[in-house]
Protein backbone atom coordinates (compact mmCIF):
# COMPACT_ATOMS: atom_id res chain seq x y z
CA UNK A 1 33.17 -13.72 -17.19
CA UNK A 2 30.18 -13.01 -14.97
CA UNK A 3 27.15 -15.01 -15.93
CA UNK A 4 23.91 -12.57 -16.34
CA UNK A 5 21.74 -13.84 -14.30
CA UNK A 6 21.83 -16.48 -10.93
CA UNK A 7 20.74 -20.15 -11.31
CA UNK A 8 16.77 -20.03 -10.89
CA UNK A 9 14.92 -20.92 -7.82
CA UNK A 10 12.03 -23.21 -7.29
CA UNK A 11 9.57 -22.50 -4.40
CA UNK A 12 6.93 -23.57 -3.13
CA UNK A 13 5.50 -21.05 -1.13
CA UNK A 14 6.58 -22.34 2.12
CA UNK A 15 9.93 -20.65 1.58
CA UNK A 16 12.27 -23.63 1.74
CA UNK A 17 13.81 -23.38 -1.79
CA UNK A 18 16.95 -25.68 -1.89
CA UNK A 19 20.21 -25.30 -0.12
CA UNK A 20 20.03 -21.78 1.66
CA UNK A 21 22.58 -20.65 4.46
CA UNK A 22 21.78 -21.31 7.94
CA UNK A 23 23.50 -17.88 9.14
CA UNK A 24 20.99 -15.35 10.36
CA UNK A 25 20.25 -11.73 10.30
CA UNK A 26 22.41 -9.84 12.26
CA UNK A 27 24.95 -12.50 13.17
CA UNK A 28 26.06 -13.59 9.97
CA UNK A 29 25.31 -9.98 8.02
CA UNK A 30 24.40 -6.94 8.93
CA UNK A 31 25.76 -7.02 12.95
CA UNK A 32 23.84 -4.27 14.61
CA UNK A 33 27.10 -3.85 16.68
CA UNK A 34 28.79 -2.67 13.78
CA UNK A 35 29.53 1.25 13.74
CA UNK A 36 26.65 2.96 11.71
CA UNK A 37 24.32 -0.11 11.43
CA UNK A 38 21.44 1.73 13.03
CA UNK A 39 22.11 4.63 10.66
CA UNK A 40 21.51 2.49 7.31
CA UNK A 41 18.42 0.73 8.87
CA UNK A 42 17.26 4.23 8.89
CA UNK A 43 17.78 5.32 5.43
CA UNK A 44 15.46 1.99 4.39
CA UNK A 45 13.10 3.94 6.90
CA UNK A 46 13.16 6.82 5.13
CA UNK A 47 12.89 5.15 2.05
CA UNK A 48 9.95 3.37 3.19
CA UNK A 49 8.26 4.50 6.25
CA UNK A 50 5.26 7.09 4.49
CA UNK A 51 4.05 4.54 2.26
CA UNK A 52 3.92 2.20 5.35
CA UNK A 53 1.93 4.38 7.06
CA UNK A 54 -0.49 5.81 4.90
CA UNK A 55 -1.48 2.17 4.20
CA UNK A 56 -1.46 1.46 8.06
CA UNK A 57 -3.93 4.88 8.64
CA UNK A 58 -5.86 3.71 6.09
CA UNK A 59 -6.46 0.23 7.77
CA UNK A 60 -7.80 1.94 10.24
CA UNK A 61 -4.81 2.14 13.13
CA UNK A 62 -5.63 4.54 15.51
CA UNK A 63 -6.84 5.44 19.15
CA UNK A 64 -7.71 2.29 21.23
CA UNK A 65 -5.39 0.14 19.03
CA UNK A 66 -3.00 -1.96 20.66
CA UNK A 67 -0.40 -2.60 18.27
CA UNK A 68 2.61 -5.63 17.51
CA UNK A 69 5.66 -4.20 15.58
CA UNK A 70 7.64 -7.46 14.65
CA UNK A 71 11.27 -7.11 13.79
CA UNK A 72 10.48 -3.56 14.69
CA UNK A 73 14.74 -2.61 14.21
CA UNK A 74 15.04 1.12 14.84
CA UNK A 75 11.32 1.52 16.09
CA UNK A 76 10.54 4.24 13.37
CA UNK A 77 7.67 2.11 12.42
CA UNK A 78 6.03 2.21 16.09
CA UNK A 79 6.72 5.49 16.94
CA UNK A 80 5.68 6.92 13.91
CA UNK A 81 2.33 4.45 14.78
CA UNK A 82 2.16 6.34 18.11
CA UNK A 83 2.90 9.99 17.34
CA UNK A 84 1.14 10.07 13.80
CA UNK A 85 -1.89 7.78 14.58
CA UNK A 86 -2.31 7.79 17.81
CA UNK A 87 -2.60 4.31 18.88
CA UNK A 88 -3.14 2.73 22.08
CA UNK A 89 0.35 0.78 22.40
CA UNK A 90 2.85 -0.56 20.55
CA UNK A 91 4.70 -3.71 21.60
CA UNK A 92 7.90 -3.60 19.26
CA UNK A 93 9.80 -6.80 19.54
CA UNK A 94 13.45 -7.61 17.59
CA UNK A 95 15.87 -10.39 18.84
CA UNK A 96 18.06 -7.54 19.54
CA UNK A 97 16.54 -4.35 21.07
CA UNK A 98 19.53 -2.07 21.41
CA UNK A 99 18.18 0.53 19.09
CA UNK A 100 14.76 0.42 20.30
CA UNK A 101 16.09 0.70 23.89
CA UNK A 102 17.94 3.70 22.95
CA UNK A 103 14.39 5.26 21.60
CA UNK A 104 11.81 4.92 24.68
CA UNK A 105 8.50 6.94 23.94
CA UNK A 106 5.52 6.96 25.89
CA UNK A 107 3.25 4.02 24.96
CA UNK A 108 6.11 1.68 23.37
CA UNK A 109 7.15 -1.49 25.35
CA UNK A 110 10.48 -3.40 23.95
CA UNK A 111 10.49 -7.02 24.35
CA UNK A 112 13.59 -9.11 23.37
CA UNK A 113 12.14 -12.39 21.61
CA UNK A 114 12.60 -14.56 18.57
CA UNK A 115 9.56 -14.76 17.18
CA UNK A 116 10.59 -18.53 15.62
CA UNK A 117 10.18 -19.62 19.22
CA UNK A 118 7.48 -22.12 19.88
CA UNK A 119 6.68 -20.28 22.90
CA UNK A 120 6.47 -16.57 21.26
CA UNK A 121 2.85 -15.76 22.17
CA UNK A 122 2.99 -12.09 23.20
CA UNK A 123 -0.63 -11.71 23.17
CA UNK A 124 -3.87 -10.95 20.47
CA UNK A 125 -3.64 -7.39 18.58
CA UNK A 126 -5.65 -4.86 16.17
CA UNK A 127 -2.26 -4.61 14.20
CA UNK A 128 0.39 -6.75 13.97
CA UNK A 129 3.16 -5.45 11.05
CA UNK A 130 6.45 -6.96 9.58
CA UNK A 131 8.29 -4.97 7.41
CA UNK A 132 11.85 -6.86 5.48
CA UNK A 133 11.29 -10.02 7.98
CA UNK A 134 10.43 -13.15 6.86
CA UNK A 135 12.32 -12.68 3.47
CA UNK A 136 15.05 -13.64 5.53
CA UNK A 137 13.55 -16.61 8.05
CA UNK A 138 13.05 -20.19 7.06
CA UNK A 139 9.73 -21.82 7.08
CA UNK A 140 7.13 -19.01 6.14
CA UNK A 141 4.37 -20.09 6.06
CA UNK A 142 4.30 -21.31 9.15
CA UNK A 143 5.30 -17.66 10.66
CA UNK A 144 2.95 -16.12 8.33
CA UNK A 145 0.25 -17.89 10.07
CA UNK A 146 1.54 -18.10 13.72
CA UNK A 147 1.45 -14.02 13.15
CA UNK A 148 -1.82 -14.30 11.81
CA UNK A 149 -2.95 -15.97 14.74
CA UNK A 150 -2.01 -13.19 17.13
CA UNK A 151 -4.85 -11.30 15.74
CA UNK A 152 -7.90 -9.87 17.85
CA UNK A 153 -11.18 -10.35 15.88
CA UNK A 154 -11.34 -8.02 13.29
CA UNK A 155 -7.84 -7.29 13.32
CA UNK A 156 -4.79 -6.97 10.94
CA UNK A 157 -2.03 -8.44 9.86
CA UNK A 158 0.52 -6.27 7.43
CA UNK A 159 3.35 -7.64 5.99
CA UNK A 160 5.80 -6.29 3.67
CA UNK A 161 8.68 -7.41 2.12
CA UNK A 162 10.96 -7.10 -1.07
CA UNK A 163 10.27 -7.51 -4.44
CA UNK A 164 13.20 -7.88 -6.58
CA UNK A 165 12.83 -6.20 -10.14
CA UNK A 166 16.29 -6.29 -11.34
CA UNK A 167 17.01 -10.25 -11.78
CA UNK A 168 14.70 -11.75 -14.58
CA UNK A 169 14.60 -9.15 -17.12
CA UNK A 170 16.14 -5.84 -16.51
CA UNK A 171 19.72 -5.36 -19.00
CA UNK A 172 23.04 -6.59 -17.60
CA UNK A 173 24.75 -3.39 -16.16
CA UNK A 174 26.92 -3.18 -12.91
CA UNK A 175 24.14 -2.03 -10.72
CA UNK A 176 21.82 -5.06 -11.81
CA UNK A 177 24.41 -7.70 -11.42
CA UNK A 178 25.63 -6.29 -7.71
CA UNK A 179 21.65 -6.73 -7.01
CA UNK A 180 21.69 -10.30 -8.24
CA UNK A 181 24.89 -10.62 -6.08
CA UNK A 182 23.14 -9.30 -3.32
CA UNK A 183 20.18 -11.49 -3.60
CA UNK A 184 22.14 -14.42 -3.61
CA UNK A 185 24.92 -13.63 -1.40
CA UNK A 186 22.35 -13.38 1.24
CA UNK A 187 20.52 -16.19 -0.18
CA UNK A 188 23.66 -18.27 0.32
CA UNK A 189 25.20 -16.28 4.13
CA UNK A 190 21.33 -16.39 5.47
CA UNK A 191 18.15 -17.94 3.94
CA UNK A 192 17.01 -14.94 2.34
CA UNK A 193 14.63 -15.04 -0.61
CA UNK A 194 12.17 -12.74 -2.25
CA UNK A 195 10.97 -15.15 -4.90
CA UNK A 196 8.13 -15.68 -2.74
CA UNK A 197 6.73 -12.12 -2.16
CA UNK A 198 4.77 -12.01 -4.55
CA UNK A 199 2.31 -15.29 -3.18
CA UNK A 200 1.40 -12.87 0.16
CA UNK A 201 -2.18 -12.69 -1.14
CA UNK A 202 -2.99 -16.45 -1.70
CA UNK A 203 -0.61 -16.87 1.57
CA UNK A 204 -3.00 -14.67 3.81
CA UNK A 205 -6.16 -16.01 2.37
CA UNK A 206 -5.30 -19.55 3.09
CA UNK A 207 -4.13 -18.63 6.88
CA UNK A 208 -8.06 -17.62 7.09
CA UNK A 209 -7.80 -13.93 6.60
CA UNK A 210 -10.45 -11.81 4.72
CA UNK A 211 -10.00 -8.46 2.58
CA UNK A 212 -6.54 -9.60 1.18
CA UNK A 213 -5.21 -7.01 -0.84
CA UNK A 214 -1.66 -5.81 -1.70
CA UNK A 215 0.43 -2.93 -3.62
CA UNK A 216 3.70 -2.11 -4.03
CA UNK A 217 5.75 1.06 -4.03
CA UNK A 218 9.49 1.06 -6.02
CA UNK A 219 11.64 3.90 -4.52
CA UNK A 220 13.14 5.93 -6.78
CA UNK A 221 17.10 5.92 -7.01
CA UNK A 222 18.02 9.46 -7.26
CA UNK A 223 21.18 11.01 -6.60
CA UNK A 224 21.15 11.43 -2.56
CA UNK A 225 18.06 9.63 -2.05
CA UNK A 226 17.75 7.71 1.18
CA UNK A 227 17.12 4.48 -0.86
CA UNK A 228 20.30 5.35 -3.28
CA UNK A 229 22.48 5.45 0.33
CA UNK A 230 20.80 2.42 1.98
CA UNK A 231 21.92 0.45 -1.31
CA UNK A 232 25.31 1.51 -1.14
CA UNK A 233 25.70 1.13 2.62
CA UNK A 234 24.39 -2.29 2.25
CA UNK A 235 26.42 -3.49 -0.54
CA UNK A 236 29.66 -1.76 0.89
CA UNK A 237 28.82 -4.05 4.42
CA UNK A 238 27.81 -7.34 1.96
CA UNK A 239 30.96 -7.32 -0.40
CA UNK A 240 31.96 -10.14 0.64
CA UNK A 241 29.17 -12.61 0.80
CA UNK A 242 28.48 -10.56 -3.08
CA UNK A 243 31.72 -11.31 -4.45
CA UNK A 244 31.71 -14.92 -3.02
CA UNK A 245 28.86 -15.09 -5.15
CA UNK A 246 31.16 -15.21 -7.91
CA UNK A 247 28.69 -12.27 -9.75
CA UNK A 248 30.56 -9.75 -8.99
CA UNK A 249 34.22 -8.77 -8.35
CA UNK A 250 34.54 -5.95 -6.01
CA UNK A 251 35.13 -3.56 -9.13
CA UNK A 252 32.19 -4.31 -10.22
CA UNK A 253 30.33 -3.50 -6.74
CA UNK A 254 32.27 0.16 -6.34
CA UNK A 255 30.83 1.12 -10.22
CA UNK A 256 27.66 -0.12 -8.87
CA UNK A 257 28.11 2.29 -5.73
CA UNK A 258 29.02 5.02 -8.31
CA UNK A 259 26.22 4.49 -10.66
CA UNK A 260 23.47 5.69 -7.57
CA UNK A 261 25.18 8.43 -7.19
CA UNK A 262 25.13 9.59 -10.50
CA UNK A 263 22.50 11.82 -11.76
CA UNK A 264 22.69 9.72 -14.88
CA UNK A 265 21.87 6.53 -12.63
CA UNK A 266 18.77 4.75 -15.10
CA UNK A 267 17.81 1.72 -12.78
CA UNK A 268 15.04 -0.08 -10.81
CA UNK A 269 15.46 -0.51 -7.22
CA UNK A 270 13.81 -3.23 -5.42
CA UNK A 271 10.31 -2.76 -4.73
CA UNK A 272 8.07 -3.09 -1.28
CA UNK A 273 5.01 -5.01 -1.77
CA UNK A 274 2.72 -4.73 1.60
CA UNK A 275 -0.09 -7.22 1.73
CA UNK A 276 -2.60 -7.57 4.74
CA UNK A 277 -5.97 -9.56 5.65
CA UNK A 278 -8.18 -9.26 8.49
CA UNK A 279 -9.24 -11.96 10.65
CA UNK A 280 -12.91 -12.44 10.58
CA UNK A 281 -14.90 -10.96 13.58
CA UNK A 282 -16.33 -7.71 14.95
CA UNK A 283 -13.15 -5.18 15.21
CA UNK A 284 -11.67 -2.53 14.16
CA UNK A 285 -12.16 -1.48 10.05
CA UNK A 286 -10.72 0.30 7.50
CA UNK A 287 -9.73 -0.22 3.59
């Protein structure tokens, strides 16, 4: 039988919560040279991208802003930064840039890094955003504030990153335990963790930032929906770090699969919470 729920995790805020995989994004899961790879990182875009931006025009991004996209993926992010808001620049930086090479716009400059280098210092910024990043990199808090410190006075740092709403109290249906199995199937293949989310305010504050505020914004799963086909991309290219999980057999996963695209689909999908801080100084403003 397949227990409710996963074991429990204890953090502490730094993100180092007990034995986690040492695989990483895009190596381990989720190889961007697999066929259609680009294609689901674009239905989270679509899932996701106008909420981004609304809160990113409503910090304030605009002309004369020079911009750092971290983990930037497909680029929709920065180009949707430069066409929609009009900023300055946008330096969009992944450990893998094949995608954003594929996308050149006027204004965007790719750079190849790993921003868990000691030496990643690609300059200071009005914006720097991370969107489904560090929920999947070890030590944190230490990126948190290594990002923070690429600030310009007065600018800001967004960050966003998954909240998940399924494992703690939601019922036990096929589509909540192939999200625990998710969770901890990457959890166990890569490092990733969401328990943490939630602490971006206190986080931002105590990396010196000002005006910390957050929200969050749950998708809904509706029959077609961009976020209904990311989830079943991504849990038809996890099965089997899921079902090593023991959660789930892969039964279990293809009802899941069915269930979103079912008009009678009742379930939460995980959430985005985006929180941001300014660094203090004379800069750029915005609420």
């Amino acid at each position: 039988m397949e227990p409710p729920h996963p074991p429990p995790s204890s953090h502490d805020g730094t993100g180092d919560t007990g034995v986690t995989g040492e695989g990483r994004y895009g190596e381990a899961v989720f190889p961007p040279e697999r066929a259609g790879e680009d294609e689901r990182i674009d239905l989270g875009a679509l899932a996701y991208d106008e909420t981004t931006l609304a809160r990113l025009e409503r910090l304030g991004a605009g002309p004369g802003w020079h911009c750092l996209e971290v983990g930037a993926g497909t680029g929709t992010v920065a180009h949707r930064l430069l066409d929609r808001t009009g900023v300055e620049s946008v330096l969009a930086v992944d450990r893998d840039v094949r995608f954003l090479s594929a996308r050149p716009a006027p204004g965007l400059t790719v750079m190849e890094a790993d921003i868990t280098a000691p030496d990643f210092d690609p300059g200071r910024f009005q914006l720097v955003h991370a969107r489904f990043v560090l929920m999947h990199l070890p030590a944190r808090r230490e990126l948190l504030a290594r990002l923070a410190g690429l600030l310009a006075p007065g600018g800001v740092l967004v960050l966003g990153d998954a909240v998940d709403l399924t494992s703690a109290v939601a019922a036990d249906t096929p589509y909540t335990r192939t999200m625990r199995a998710m969770w901890q199937g990457l959890k166990d293949t890569i490092g990733t963790d969401v328990t943490w989310v939630p602490e971006y305010p206190r986080l931002l504050r105590e990396a010196g930032l000002t005006s910390v505020a957050a929200e969050i914004y749950v998708p809904p799963l509706l029959p077609g929906s961009a976020i209904s086909r990311f989830w079943a991309d991504t849990w038809s290219r996890a099965r089997e770090s899921m079902t090593a999980t023991g959660l789930v057999d892969d039964a279990t996963v293809t009802e899941a699969i069915r269930c979103l695209e079912s008009p009678d689909c009742a379930e939460l999908s995980a959430g985005l919470i985006t929180a941001w801080g300014r660094r203090p100084g004379d800069g750029p403003s915005g609420g």
